[in-house]
Protein backbone atom coordinates (compact mmCIF):
# COMPACT_ATOMS: atom_id res chain seq x y z
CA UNK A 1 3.74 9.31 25.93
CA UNK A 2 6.71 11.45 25.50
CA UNK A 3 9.50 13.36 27.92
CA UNK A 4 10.17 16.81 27.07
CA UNK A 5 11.84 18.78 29.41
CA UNK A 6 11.84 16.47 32.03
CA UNK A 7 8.12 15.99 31.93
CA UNK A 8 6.09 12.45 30.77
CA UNK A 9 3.31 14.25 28.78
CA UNK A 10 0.45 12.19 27.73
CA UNK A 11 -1.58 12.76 24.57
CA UNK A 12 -4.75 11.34 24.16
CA UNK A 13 -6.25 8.93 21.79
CA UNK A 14 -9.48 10.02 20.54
CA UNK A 15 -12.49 7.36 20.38
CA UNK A 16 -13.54 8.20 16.74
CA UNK A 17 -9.91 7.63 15.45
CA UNK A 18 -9.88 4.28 16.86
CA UNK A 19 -12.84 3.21 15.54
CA UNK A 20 -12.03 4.66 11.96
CA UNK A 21 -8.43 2.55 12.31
CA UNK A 22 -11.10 -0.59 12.83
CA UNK A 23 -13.20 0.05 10.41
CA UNK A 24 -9.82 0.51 7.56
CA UNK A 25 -8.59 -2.33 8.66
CA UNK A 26 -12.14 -4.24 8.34
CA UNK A 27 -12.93 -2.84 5.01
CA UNK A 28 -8.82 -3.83 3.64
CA UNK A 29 -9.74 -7.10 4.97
CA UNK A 30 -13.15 -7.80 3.90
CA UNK A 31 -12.59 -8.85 0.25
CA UNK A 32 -10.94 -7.83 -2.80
CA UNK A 33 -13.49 -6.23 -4.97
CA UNK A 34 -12.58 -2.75 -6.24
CA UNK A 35 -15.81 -0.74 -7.33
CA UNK A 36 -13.71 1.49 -9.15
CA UNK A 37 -10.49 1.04 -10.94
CA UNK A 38 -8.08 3.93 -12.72
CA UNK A 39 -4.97 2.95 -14.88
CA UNK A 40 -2.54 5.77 -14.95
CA UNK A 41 -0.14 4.36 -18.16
CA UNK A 42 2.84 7.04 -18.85
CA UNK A 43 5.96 7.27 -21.08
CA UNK A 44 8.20 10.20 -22.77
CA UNK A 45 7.10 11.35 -26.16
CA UNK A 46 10.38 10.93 -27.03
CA UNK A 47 10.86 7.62 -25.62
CA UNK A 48 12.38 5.40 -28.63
CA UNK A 49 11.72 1.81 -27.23
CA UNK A 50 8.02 1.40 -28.04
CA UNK A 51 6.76 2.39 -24.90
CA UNK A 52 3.72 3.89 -26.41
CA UNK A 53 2.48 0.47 -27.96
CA UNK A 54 3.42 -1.00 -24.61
CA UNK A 55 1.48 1.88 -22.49
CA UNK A 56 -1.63 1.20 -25.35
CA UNK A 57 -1.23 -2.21 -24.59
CA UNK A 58 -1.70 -2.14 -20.54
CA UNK A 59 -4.41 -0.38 -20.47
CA UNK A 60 -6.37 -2.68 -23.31
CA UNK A 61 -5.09 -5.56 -20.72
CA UNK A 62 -6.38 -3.83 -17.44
CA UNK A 63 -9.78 -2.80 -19.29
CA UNK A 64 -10.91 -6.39 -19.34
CA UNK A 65 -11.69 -5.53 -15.37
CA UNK A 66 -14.69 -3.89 -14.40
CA UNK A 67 -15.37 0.05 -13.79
CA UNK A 68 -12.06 1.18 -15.11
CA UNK A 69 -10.93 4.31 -16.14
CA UNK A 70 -7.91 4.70 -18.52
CA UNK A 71 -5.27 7.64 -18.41
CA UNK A 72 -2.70 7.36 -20.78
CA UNK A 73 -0.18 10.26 -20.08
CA UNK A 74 2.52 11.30 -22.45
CA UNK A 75 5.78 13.06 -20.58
CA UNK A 76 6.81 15.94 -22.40
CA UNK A 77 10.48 17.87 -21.96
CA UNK A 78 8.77 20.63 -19.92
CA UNK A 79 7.24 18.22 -17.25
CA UNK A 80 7.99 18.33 -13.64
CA UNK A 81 7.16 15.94 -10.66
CA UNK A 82 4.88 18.69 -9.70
CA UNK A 83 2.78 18.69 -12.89
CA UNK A 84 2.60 15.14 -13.04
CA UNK A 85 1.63 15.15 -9.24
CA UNK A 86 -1.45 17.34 -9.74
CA UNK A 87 -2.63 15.40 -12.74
CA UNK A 88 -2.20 11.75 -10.96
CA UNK A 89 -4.21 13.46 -7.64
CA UNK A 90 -7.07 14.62 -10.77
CA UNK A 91 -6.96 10.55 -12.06
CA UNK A 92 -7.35 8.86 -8.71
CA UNK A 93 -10.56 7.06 -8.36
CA UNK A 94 -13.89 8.99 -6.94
CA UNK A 95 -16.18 7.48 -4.12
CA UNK A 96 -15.97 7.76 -0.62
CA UNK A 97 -17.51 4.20 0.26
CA UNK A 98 -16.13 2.40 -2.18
CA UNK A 99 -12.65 0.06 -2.70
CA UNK A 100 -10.71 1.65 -5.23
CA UNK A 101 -7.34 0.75 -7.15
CA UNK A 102 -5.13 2.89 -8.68
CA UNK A 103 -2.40 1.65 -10.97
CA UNK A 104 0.87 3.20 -12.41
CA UNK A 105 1.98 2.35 -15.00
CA UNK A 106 5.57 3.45 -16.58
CA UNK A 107 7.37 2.40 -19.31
CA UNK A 108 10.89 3.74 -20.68
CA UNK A 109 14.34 4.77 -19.62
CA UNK A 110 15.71 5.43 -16.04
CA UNK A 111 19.08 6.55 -14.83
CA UNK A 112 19.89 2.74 -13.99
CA UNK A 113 19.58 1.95 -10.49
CA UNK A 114 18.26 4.54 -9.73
CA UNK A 115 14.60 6.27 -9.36
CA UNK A 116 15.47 8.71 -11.95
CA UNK A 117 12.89 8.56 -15.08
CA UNK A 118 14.26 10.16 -18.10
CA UNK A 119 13.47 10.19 -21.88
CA UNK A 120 16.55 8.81 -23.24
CA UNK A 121 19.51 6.08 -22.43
CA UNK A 122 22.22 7.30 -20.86
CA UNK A 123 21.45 10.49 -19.65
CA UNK A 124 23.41 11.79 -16.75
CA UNK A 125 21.46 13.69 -13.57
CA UNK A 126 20.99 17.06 -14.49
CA UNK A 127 21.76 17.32 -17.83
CA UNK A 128 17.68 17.00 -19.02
CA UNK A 129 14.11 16.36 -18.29
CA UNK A 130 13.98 13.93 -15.47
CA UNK A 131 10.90 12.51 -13.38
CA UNK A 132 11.71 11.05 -9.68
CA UNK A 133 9.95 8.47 -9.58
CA UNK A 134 10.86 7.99 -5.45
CA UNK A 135 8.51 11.40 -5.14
CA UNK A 136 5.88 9.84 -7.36
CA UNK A 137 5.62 6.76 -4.91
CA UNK A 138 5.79 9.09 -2.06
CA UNK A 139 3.00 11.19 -2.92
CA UNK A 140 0.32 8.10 -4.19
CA UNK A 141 1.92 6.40 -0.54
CA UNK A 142 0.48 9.68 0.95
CA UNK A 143 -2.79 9.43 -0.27
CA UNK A 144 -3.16 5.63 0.03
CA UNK A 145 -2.69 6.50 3.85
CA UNK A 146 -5.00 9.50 3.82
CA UNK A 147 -8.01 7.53 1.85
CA UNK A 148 -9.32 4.27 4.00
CA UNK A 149 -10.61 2.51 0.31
CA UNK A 150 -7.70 3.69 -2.37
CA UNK A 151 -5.15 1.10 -2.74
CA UNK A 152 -2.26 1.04 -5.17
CA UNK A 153 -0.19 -0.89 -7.68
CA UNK A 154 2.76 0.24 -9.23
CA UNK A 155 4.35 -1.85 -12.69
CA UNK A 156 7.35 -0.52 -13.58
CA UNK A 157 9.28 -1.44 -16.97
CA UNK A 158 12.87 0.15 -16.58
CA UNK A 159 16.01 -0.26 -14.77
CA UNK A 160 15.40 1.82 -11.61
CA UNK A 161 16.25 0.45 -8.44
CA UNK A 162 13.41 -0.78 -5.66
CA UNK A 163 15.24 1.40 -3.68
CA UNK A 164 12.79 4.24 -5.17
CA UNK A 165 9.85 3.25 -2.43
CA UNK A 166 11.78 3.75 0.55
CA UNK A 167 10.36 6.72 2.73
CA UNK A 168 7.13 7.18 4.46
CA UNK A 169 5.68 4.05 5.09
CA UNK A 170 1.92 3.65 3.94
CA UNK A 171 -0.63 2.63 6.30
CA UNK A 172 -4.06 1.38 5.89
CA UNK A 173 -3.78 0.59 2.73
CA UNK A 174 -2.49 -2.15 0.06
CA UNK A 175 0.26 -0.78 -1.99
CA UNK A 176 2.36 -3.33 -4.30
CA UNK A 177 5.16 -2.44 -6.33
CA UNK A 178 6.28 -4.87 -9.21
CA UNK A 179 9.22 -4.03 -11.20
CA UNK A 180 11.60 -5.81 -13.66
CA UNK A 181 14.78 -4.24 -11.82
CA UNK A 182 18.36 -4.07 -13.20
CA UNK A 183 21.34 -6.48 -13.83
CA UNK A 184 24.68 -5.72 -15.36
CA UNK A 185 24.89 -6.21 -19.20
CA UNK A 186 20.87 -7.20 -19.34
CA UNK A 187 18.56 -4.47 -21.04
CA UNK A 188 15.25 -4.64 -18.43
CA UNK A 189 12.77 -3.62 -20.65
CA UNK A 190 13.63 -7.12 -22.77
CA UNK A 191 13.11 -10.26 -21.91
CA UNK A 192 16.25 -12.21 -21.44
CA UNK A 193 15.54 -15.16 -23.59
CA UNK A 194 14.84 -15.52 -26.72
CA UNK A 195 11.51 -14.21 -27.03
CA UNK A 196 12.93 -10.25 -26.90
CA UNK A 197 9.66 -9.07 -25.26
CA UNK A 198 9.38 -6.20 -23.17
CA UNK A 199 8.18 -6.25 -19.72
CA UNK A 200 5.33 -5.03 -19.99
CA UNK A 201 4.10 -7.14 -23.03
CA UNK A 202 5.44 -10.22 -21.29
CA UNK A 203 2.87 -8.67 -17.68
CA UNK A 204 0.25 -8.17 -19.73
CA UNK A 205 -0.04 -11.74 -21.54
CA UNK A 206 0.38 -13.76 -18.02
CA UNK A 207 -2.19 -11.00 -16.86
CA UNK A 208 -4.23 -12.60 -19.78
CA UNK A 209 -3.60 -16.40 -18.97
CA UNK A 210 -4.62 -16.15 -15.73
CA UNK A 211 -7.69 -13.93 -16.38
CA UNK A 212 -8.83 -16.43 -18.50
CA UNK A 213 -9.02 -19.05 -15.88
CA UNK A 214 -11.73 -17.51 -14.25
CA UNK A 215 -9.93 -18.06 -10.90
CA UNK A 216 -8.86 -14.93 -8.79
CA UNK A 217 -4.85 -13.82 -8.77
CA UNK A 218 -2.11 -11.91 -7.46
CA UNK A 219 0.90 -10.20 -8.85
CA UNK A 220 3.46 -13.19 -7.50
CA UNK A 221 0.99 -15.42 -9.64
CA UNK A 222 1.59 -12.98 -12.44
CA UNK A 223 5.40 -13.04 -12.20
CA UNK A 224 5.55 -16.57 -11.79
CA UNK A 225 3.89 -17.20 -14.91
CA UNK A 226 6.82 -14.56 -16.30
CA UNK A 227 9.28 -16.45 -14.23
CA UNK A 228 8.04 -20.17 -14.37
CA UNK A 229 11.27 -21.72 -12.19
CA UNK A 230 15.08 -20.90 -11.70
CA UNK A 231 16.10 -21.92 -14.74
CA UNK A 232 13.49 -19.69 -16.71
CA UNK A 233 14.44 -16.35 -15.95
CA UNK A 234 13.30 -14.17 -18.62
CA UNK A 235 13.66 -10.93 -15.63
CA UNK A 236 16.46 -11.93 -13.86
CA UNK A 237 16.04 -9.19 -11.16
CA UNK A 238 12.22 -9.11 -10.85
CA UNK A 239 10.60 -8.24 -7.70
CA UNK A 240 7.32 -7.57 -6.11
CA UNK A 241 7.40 -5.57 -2.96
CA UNK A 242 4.35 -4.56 -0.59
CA UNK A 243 3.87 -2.49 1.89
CA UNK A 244 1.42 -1.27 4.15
CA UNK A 245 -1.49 -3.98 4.70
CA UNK A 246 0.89 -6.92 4.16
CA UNK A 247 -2.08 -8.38 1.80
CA UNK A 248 -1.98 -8.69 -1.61
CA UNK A 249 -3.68 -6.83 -4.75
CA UNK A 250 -5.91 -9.82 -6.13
CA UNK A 251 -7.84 -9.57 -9.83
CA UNK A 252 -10.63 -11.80 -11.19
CA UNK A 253 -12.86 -11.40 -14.35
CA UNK A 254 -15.73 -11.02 -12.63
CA UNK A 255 -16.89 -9.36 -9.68
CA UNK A 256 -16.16 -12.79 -7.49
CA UNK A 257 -15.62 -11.65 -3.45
CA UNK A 258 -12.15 -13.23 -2.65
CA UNK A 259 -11.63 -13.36 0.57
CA UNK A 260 -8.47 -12.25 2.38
CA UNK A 261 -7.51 -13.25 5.73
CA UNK A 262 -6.13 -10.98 8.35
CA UNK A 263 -2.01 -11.26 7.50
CA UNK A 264 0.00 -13.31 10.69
CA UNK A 265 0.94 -10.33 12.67
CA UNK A 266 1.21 -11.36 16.18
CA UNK A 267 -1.29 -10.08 19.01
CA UNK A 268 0.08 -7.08 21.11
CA UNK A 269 -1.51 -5.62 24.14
CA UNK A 270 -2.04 -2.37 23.80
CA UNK A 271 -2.69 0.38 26.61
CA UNK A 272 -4.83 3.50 25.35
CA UNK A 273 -5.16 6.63 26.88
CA UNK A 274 -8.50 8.35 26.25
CA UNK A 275 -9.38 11.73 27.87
CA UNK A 276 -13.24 10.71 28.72
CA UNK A 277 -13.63 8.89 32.26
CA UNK A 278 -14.46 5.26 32.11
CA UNK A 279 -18.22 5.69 32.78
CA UNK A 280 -18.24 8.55 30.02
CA UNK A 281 -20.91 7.83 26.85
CA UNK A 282 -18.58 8.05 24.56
CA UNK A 283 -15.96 5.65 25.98
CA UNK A 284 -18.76 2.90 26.75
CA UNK A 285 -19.93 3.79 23.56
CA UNK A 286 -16.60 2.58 22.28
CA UNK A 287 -16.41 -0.75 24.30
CA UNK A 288 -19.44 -1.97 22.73
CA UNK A 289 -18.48 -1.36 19.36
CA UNK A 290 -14.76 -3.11 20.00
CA UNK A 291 -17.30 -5.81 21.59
CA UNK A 292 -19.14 -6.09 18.64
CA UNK A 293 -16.73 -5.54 15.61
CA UNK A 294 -15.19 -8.59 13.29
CA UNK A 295 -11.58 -7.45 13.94
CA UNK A 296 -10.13 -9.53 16.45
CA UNK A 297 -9.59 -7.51 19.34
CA UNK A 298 -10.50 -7.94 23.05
CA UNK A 299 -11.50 -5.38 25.33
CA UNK A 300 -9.21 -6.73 28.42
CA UNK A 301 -9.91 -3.80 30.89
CA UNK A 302 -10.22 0.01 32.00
CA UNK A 303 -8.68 2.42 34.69
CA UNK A 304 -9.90 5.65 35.43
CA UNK A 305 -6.85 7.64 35.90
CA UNK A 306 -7.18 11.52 37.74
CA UNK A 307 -3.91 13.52 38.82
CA UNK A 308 -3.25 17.27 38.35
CA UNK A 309 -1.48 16.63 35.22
CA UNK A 310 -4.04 13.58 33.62
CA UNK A 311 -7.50 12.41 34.10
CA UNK A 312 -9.39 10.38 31.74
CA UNK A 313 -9.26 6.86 31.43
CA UNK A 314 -6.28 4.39 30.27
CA UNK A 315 -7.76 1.18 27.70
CA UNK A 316 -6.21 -1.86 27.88
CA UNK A 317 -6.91 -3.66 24.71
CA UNK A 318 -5.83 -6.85 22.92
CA UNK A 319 -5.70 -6.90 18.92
CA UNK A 320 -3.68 -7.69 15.77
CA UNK A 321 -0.26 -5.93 15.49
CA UNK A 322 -1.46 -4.43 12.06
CA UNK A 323 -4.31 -2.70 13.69
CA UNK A 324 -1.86 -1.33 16.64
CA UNK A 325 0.31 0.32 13.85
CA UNK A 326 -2.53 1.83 12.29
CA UNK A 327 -4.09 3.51 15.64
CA UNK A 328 -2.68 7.37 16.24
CA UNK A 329 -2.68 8.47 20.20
CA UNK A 330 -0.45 7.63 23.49
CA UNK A 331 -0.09 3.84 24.00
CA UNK A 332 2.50 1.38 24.89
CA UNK A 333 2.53 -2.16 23.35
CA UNK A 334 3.55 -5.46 24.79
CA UNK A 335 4.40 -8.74 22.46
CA UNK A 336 2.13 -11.54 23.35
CA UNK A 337 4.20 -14.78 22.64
CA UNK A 338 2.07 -17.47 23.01
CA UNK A 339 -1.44 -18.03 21.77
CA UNK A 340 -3.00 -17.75 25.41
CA UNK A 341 -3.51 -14.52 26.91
CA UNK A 342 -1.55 -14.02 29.92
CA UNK A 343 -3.11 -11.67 32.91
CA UNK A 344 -2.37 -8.35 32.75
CA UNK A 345 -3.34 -6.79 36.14
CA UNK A 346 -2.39 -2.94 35.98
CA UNK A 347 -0.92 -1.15 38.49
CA UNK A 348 -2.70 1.98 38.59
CA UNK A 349 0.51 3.99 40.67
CA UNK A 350 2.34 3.43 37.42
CA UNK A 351 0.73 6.42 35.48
């Protein structure tokens, strides 16, 4: 609900975008088999710390998955975020029933600690080409949200700061971001022992050590392999972040189901307001399917509501916190602290 102008006004929830908020979060949940895969590997022409043997590289490494399609994208002087917008939307995976994974990939210089891309080390803000990388998260964020199978992974091999996916929040979707990070006197893009690999050569052979097993794994697999204990550090400052679904991005070598549990959000109850009275089709229509569907969530009760103002019926529904942040509409949820469902009579004179 909200109050404007001293008036509670309700806005309904609509029965189809619940269900499609059930079936996203059933279909994130199911497994981890991507039909369709596109690597999206860029780096400045001018770049002058191997980045194109490194962007080469990935995309040999992520090839050894199935269905993959490679775009390897060279930044020129004249580019802009909006260029290299339009171009990423053109690489994103096809298929509208089908899990799909888009990765990008960057290798180069950044403004350090910053989201700031540029072409050569220590170029200040404003004085030449520059790519923001915070925009470039925001808009594959954007369509992660908007597309119930497209999922996203970004590996980044420069000094930026993590700070550079803060913004709109994703929903429905995985979306991992796994960069080397920056600390003071240490060059990112190198390993910090003696081994004076880059990031991304030092991703991709862990990628290829666990690929080999056979086995199915994550990125923290990945970057513990980079970063065996706290005494190993060869990226001081590496992180992986994810937001969104809080599951993570799993690879195998062959197209083995691995199975992903629903991630320990606590149950909420959840009151609904739909515009449809209680003995509508559409809203029993509704009930069965929550009856019916894998996603735990119990159907605890209905109240046919009917004033001047609002008529229609008000859903009282327990489920996952994850699914509650994913459903649009009026609602008001309650934390559920213990593992037993308490009773939750409502009193009808309250709305």
């Amino acid at each position: 609900m909200s109050y404007i102008n001293g008036v509670n006004y309700c806005f309904p929830s609509s029965t189809l975008e619940i269900q499609d908020a059930i079936q996203r979060l059933g279909v994130a949940t199911s497994n981890n088999v991507y039909d369709k895969i596109a690597v999206f590997s860029t780096y400045w022409g001018s770049d002058d710390t191997g980045a194109d043997k490194d962007s080469s590289l990935f995309i040999e490494t992520i090839q050894k998955l199935h269905n993959v399609d490679a775009y390897k994208y060279i930044l020129s002087q004249e580019h802009t975020n909006m260029k290299l917008a339009r171009d990423m939307c053109n690489a994103l995976p096809s298929g509208n029933q089908s899990r799909k994974l888009f990765i990008f990939h960057y290798a180069g210089h950044s403004i350090a600690n910053t989201g700031v891309l540029v072409p050569t080390m220590n170029q200040k803000h404003g004085t030449g080409p520059e790519i923001n990388l915070t925009s470039v998260v925001q808009d594959l964020k954007t369509e992660a949200s908007a597309q119930s199978w497209l999922d996203v992974l970004f590996i980044v091999d420069s000094c930026c700061s993590v700070n550079c996916i803060e913004g709109d929040k994703a929903k429905g979707a995985r979306v991992e971001f796994v960069v080397a990070s920056c600390v003071q006197f240490l060059n990112s893009r190198t390993a910090s022992d003696a081994s004076g690999r880059t990031f991304t050569q030092c991703w991709c052979a862990a990628f290829n050590k666990l690929l080999d097993t056979g086995r199915p794994f994550v990125s923290k697999d990945i970057t513990n392999n980079i970063n065996p204990d706290h005494y190993h550090l060869s990226f001081p400052a590496l992180r992986v972040l994810r937001e969104g679904l809080d599951l993570p991005i799993a690879f195998s070598s062959h197209n083995n189901t691995v199975q992903a549990s629903l991630p320990s959000y606590p149950m909420v109850v959840t009151v609904f307001y739909i515009k449809e009275h209680p003995d509508s089709p559409s809203v029993k229509q509704l009930i069965e399917y929550l009856d019916n569907e894998p996603v735990p969530i119990t159907v605890l009760g209905t109240v046919p509501v009917q004033f001047s103002y609002l008529t229609g019926t008000l859903l009282l529904l327990s489920m996952p916190g994850l699914l509650q942040e994913l459903l649009t509409g009026s609602r008001v949820a309650i934390m559920i602290e213990d593992e037993e469902m308490p009773d939750c009579p409502i009193d009808e004179d309250e709305y």
